[in-house]
PDB file of N, CA and C in Angstrom:
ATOM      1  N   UNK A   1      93.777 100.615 107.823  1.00  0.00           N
ATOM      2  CA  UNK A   1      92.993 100.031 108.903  1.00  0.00           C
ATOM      3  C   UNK A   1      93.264 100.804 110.197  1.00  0.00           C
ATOM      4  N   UNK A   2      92.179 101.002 110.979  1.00  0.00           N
ATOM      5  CA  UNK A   2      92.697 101.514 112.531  1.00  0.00           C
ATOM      6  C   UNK A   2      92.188 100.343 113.637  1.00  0.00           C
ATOM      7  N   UNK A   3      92.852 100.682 114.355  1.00  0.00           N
ATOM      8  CA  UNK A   3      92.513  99.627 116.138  1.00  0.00           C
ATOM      9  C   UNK A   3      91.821 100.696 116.650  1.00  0.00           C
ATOM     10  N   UNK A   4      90.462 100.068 117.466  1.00  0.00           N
ATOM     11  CA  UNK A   4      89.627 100.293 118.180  1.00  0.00           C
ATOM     12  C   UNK A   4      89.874  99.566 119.798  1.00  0.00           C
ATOM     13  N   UNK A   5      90.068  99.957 120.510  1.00  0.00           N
ATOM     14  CA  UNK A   5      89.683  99.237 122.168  1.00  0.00           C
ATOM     15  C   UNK A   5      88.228  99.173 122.457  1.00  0.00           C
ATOM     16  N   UNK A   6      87.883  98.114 122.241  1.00  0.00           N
ATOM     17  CA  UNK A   6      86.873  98.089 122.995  1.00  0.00           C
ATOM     18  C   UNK A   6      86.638  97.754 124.001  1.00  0.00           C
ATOM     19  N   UNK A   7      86.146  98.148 125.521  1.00  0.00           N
ATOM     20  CA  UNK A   7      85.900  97.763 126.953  1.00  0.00           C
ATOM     21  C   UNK A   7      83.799  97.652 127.243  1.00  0.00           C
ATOM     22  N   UNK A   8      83.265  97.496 125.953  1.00  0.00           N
ATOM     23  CA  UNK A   8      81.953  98.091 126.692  1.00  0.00           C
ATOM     24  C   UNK A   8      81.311  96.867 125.484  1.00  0.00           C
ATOM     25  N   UNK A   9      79.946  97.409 125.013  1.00  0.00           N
ATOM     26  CA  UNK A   9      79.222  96.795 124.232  1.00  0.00           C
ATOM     27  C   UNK A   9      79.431  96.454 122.904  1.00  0.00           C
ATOM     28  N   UNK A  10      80.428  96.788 122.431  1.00  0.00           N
ATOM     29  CA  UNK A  10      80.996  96.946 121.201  1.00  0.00           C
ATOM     30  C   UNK A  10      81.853  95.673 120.976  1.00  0.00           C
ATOM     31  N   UNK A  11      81.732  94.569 122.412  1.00  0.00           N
ATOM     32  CA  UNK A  11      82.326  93.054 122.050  1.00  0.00           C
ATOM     33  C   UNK A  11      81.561  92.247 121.728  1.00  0.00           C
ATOM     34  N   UNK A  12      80.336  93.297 122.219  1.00  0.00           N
ATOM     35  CA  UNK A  12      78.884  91.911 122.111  1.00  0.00           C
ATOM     36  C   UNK A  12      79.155  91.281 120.245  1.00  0.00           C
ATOM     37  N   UNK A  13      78.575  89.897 120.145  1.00  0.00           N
ATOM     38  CA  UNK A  13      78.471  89.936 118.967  1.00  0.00           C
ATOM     39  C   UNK A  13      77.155  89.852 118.284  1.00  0.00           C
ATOM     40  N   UNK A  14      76.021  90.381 118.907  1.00  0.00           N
ATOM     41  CA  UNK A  14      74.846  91.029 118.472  1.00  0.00           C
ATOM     42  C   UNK A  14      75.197  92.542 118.029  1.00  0.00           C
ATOM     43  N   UNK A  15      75.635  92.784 118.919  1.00  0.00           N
ATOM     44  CA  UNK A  15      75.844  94.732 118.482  1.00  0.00           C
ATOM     45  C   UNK A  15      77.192  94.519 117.172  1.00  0.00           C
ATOM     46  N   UNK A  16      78.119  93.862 117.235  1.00  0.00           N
ATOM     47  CA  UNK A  16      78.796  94.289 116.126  1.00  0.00           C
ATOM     48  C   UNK A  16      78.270  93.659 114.695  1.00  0.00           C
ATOM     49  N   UNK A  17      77.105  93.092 114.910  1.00  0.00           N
ATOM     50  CA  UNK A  17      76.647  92.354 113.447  1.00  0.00           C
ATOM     51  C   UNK A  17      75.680  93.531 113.335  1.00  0.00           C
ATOM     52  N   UNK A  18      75.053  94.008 113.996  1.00  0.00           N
ATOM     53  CA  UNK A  18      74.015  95.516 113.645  1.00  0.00           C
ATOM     54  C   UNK A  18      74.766  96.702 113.254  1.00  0.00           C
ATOM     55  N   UNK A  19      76.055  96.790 114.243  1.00  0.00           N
ATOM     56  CA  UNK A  19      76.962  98.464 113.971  1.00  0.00           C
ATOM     57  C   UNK A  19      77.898  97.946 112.442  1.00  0.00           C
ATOM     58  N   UNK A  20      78.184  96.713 112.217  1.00  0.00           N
ATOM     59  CA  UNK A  20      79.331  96.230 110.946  1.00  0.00           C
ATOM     60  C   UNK A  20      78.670  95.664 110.084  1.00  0.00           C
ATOM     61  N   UNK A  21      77.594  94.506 110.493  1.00  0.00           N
ATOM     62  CA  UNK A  21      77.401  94.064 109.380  1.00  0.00           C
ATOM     63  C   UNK A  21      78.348  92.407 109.570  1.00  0.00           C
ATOM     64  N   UNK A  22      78.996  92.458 110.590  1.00  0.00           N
ATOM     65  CA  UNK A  22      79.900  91.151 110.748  1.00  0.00           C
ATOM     66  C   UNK A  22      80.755  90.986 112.528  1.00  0.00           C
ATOM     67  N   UNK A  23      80.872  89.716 112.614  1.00  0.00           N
ATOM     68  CA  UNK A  23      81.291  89.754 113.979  1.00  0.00           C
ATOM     69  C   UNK A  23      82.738  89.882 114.017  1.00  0.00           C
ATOM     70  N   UNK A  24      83.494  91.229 114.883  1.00  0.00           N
ATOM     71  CA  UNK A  24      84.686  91.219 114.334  1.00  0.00           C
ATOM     72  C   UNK A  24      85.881  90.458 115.087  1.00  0.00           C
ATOM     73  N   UNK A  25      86.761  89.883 114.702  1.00  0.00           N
ATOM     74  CA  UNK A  25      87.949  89.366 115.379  1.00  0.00           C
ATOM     75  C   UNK A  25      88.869  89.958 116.089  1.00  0.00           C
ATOM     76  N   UNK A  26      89.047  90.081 117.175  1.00  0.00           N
ATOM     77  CA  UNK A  26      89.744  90.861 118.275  1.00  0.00           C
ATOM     78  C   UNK A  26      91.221  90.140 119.123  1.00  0.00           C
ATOM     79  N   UNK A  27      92.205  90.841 119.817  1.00  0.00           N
ATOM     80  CA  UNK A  27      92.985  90.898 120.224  1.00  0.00           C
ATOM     81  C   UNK A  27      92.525  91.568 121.780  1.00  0.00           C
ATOM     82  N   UNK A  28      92.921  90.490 122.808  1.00  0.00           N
ATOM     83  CA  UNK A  28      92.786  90.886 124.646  1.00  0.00           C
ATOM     84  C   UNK A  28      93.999  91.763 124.975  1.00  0.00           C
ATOM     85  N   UNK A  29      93.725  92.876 125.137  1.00  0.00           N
ATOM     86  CA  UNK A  29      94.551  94.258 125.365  1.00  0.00           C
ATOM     87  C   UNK A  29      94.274  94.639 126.584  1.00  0.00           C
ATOM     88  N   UNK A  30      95.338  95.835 127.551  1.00  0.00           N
ATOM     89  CA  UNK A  30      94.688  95.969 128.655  1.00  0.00           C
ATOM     90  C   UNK A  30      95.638  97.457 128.495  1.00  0.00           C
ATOM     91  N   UNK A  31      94.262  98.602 129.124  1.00  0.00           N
ATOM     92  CA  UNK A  31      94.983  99.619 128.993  1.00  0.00           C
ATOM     93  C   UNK A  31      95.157 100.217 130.603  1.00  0.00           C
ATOM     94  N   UNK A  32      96.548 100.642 130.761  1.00  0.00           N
ATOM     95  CA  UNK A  32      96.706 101.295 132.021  1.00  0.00           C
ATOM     96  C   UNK A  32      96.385 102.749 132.455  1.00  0.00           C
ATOM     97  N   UNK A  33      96.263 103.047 133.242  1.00  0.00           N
ATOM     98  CA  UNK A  33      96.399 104.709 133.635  1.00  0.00           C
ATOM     99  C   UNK A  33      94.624 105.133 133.728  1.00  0.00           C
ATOM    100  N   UNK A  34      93.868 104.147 133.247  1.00  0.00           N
ATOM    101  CA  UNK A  34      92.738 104.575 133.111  1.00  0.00           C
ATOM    102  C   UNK A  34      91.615 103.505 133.964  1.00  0.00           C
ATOM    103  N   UNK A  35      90.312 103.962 134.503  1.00  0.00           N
ATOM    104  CA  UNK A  35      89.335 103.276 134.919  1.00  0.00           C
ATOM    105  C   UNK A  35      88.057 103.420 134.331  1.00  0.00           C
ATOM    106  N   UNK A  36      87.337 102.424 134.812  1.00  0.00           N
ATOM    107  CA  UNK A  36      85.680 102.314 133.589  1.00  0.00           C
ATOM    108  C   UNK A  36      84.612 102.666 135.140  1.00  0.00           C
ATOM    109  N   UNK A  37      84.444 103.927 134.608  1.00  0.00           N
ATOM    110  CA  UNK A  37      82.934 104.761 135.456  1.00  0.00           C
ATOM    111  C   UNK A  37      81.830 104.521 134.755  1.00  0.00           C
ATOM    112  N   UNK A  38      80.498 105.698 135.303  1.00  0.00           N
ATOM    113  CA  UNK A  38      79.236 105.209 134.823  1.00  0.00           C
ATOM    114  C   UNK A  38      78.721 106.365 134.477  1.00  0.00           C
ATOM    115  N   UNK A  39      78.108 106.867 132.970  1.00  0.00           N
ATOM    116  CA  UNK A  39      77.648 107.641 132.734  1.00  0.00           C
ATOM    117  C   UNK A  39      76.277 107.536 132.616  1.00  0.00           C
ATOM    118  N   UNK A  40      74.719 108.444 132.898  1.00  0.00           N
ATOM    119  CA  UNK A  40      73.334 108.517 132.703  1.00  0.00           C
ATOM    120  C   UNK A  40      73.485 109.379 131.107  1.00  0.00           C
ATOM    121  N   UNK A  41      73.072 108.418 130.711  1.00  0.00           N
ATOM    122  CA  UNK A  41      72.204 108.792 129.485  1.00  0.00           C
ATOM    123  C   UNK A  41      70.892 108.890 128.675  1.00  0.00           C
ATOM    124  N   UNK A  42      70.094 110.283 128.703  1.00  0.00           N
ATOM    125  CA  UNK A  42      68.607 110.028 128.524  1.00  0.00           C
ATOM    126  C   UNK A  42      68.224 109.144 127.180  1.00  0.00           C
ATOM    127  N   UNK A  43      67.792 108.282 126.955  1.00  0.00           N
ATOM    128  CA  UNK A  43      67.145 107.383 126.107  1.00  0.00           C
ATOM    129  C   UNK A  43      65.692 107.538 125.662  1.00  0.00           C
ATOM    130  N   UNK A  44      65.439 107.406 124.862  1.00  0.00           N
ATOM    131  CA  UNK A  44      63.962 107.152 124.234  1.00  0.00           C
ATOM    132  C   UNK A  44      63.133 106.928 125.113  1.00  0.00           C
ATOM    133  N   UNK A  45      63.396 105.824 125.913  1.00  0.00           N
ATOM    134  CA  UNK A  45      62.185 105.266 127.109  1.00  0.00           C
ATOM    135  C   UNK A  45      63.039 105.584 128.170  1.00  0.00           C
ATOM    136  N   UNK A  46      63.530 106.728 128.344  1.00  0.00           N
ATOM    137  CA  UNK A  46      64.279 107.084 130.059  1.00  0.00           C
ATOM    138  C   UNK A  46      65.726 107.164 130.124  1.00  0.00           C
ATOM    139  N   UNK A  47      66.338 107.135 131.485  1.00  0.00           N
ATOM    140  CA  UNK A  47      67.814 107.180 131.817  1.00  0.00           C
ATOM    141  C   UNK A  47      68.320 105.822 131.503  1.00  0.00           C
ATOM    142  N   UNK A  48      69.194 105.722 130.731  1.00  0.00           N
ATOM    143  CA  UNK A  48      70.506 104.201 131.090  1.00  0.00           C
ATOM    144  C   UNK A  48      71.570 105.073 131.453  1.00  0.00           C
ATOM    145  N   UNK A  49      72.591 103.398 131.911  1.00  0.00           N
ATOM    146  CA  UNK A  49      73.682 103.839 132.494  1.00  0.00           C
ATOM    147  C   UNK A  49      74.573 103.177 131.674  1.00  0.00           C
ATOM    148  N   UNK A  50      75.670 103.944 131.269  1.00  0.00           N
ATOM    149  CA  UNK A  50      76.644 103.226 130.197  1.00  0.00           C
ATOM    150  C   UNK A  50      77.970 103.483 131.041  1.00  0.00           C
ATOM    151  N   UNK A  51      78.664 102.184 130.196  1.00  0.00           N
ATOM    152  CA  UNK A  51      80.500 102.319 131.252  1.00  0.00           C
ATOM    153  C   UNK A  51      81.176 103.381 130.145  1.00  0.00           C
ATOM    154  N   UNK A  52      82.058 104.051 130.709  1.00  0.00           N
ATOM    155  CA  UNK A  52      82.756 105.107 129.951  1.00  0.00           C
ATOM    156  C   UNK A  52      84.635 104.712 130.701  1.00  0.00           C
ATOM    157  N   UNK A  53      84.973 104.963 130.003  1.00  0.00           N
ATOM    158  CA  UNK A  53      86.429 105.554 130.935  1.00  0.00           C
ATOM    159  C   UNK A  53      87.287 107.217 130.830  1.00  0.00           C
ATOM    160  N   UNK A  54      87.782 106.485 132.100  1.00  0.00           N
ATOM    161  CA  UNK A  54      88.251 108.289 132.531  1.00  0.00           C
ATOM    162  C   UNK A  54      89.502 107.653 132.708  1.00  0.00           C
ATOM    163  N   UNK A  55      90.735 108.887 132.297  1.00  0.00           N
ATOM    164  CA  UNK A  55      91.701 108.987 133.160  1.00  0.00           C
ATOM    165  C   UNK A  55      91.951 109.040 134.350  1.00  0.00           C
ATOM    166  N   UNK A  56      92.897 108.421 135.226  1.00  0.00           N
ATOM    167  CA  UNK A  56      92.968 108.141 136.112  1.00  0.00           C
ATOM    168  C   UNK A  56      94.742 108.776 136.998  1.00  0.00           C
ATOM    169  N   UNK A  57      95.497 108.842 135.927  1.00  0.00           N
ATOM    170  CA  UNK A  57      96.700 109.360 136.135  1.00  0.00           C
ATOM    171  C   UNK A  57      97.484 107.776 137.037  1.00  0.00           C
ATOM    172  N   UNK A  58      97.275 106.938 137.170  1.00  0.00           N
ATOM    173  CA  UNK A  58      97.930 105.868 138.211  1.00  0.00           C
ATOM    174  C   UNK A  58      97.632 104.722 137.451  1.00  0.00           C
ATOM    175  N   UNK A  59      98.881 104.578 137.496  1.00  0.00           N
ATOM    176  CA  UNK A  59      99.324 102.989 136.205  1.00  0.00           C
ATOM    177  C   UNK A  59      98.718 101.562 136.980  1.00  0.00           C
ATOM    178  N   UNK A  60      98.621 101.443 138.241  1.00  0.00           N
ATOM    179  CA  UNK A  60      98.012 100.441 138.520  1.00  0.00           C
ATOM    180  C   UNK A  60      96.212 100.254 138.585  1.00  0.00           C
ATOM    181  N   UNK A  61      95.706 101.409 138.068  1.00  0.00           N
ATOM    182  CA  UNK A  61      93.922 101.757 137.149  1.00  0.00           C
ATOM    183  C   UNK A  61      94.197 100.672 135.671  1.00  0.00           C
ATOM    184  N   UNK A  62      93.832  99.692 135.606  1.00  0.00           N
ATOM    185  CA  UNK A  62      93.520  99.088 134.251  1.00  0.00           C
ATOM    186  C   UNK A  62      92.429  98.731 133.696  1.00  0.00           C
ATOM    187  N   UNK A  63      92.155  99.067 132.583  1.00  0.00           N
ATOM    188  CA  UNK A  63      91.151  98.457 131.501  1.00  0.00           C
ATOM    189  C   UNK A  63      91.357  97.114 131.042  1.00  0.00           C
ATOM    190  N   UNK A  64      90.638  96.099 130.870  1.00  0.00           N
ATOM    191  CA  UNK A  64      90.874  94.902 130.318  1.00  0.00           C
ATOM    192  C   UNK A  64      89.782  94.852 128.685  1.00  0.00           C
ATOM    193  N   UNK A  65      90.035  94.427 127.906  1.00  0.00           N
ATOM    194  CA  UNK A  65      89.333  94.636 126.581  1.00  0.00           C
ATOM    195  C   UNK A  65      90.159  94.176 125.353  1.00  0.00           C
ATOM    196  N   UNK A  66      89.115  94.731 124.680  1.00  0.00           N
ATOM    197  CA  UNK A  66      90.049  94.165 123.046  1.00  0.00           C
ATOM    198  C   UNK A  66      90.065  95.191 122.187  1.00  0.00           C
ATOM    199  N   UNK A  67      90.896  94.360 121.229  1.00  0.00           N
ATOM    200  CA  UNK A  67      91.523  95.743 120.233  1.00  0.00           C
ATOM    201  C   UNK A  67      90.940  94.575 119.150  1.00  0.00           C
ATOM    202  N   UNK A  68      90.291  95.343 118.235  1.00  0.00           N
ATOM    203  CA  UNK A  68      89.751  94.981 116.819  1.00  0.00           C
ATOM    204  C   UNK A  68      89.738  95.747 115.524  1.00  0.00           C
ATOM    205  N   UNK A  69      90.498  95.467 114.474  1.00  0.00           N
ATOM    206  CA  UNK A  69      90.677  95.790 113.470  1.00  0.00           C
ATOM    207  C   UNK A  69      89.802  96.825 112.500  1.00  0.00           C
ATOM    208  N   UNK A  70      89.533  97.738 112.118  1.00  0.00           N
ATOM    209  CA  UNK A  70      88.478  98.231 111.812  1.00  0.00           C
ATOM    210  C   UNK A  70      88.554  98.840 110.508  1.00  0.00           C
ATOM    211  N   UNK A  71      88.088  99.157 109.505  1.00  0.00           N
ATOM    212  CA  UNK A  71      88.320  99.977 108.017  1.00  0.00           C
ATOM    213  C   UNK A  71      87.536 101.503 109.090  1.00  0.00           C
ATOM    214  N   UNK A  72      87.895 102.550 108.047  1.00  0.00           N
ATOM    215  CA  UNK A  72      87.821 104.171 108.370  1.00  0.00           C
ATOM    216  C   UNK A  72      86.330 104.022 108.342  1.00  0.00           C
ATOM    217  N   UNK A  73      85.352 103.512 107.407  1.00  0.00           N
ATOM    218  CA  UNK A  73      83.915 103.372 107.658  1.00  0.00           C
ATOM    219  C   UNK A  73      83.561 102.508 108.319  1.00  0.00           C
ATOM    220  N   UNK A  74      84.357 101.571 109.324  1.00  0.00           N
ATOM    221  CA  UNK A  74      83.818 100.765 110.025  1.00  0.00           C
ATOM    222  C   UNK A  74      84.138 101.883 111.312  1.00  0.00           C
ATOM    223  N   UNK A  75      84.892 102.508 111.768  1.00  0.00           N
ATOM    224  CA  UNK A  75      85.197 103.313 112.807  1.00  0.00           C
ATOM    225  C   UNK A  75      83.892 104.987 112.642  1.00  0.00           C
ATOM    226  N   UNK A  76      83.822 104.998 111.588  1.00  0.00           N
ATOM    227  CA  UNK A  76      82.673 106.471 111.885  1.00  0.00           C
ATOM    228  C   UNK A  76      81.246 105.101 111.805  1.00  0.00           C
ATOM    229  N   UNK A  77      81.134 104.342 111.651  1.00  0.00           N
ATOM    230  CA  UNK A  77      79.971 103.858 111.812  1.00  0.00           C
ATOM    231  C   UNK A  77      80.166 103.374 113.581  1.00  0.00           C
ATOM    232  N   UNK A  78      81.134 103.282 114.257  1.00  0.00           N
ATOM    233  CA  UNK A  78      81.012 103.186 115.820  1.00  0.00           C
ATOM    234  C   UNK A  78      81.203 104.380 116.213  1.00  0.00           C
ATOM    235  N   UNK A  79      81.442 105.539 115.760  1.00  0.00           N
ATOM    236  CA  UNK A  79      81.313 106.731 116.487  1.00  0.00           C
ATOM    237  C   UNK A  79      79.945 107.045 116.306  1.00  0.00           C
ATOM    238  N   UNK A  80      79.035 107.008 115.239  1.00  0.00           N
ATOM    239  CA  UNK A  80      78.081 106.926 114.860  1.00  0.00           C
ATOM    240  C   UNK A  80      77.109 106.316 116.189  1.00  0.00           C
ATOM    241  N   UNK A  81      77.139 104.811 116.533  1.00  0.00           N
ATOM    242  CA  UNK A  81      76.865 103.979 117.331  1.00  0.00           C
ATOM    243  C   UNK A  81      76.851 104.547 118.705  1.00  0.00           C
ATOM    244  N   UNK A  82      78.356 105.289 119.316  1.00  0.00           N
ATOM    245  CA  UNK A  82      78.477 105.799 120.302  1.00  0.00           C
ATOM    246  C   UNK A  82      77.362 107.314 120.692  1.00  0.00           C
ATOM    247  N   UNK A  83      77.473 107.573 119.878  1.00  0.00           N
ATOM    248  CA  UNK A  83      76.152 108.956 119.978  1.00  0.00           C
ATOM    249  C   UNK A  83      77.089 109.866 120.789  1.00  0.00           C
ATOM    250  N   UNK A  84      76.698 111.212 121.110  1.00  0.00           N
ATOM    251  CA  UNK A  84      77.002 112.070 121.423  1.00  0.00           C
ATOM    252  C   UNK A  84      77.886 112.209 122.666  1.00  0.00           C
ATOM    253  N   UNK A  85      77.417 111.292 123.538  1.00  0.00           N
ATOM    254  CA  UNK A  85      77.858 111.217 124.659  1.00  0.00           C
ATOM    255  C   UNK A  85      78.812 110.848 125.137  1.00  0.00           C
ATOM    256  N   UNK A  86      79.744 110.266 123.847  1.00  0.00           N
ATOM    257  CA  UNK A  86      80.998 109.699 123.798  1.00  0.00           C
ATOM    258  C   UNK A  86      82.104 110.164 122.939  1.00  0.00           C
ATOM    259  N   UNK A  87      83.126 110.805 122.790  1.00  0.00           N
ATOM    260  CA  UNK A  87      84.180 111.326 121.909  1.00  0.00           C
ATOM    261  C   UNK A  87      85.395 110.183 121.877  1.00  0.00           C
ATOM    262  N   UNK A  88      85.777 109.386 120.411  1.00  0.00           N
ATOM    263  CA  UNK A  88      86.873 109.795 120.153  1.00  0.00           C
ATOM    264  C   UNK A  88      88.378 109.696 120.820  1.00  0.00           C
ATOM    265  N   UNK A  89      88.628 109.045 121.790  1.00  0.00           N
ATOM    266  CA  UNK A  89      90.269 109.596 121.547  1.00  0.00           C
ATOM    267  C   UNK A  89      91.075 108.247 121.602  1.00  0.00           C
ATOM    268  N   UNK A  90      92.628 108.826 121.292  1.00  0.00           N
ATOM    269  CA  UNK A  90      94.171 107.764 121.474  1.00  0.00           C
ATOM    270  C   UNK A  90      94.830 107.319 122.991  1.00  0.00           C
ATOM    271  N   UNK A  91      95.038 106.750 122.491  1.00  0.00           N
ATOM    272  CA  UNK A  91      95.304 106.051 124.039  1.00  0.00           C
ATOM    273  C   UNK A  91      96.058 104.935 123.730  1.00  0.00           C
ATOM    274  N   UNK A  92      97.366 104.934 124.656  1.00  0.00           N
ATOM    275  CA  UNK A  92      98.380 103.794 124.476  1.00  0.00           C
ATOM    276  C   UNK A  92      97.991 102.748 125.347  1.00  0.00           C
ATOM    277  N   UNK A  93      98.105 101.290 124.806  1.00  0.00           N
ATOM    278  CA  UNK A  93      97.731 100.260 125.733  1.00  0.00           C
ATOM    279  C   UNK A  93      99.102  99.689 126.197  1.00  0.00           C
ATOM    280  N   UNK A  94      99.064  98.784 126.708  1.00  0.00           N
ATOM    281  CA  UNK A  94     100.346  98.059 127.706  1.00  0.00           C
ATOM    282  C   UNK A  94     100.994  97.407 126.692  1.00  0.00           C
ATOM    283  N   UNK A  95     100.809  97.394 125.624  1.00  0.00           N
ATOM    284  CA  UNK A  95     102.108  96.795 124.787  1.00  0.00           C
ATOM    285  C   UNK A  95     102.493  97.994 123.927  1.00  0.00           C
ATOM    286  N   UNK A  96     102.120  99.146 124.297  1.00  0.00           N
ATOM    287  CA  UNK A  96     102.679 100.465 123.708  1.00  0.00           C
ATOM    288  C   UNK A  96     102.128 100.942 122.651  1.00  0.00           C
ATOM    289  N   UNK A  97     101.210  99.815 121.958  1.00  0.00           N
ATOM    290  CA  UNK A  97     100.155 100.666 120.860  1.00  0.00           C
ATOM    291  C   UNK A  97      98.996 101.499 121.037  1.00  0.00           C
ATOM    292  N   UNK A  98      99.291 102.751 119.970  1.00  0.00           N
ATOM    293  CA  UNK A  98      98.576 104.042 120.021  1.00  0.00           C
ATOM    294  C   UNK A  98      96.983 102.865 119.078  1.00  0.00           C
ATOM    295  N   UNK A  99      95.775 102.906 120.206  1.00  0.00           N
ATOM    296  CA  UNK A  99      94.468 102.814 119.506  1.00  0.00           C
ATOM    297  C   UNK A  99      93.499 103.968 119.737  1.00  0.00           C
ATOM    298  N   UNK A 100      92.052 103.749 118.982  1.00  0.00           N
ATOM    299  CA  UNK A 100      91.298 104.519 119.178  1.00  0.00           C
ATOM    300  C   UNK A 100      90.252 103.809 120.314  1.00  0.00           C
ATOM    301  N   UNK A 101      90.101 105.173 121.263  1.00  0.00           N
ATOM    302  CA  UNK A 101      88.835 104.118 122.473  1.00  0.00           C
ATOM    303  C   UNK A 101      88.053 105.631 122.674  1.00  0.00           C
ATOM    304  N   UNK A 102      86.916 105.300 123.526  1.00  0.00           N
ATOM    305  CA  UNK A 102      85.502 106.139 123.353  1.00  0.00           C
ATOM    306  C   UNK A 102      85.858 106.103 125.028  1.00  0.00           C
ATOM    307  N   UNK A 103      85.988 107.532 125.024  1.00  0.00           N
ATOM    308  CA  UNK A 103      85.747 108.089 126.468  1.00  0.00           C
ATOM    309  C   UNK A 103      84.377 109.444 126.580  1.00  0.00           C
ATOM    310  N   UNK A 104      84.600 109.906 128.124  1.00  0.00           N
ATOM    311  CA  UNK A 104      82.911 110.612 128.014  1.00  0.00           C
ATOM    312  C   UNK A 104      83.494 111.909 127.389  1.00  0.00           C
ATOM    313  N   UNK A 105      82.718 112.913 126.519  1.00  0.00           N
ATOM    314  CA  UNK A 105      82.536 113.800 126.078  1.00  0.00           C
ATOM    315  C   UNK A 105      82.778 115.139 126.821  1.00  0.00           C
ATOM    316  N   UNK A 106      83.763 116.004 126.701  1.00  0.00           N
ATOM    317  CA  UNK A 106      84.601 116.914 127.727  1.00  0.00           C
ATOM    318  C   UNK A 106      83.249 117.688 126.965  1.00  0.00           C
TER     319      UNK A 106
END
């Protein structure tokens, strides 16, 4: 199994019954060192704006969110979800666990 952070749309429980197939059960995590910016992304019908996070280097920058349980095909089906514009990475939260969270695309 891997942990996912989620801080964005990925708590809704409309979007995780479309991206899983089921609404998933989560844990309120909060990650430090980092803040939630705004990325433009061209869409089908135009620009949206999605939250992303960036490093921040300063422990008092926190994320508030959840950590949810995920199988290896439940995690490429949210990278999947995330589209291009989002990569991938580890990141320790405030109780010291290494999860996976979606920051913007270097």
């Amino acid at each position: 199994m891997e942990n996912l952070f989620a801080y964005g749309s990925l708590r809704e429980e409309e979007v995780q019954k479309t991206v899983f197939g089921r609404i998933l059960k989560g844990v309120p995590e909060k990650l430090s060192g980092y803040a939630v910016k705004e990325i433009q992304i061209e869409e089908e019908f135009g620009i949206e704006t999605y939250p992303i996070i960036v490093p921040t280097e300063d422990n008092e920058d926190s994320i508030h969110g959840i950590v949810y349980e995920l199988t290896l095909e439940e995690l490429s089906l949210s990278d999947t979800y995330e589209g291009n514009s989002y990569t991938r990475i580890e990141v320790p939260l405030q109780s010291k666990q290494m999860v996976w969270a979606y920051s913007a695309k270097v």
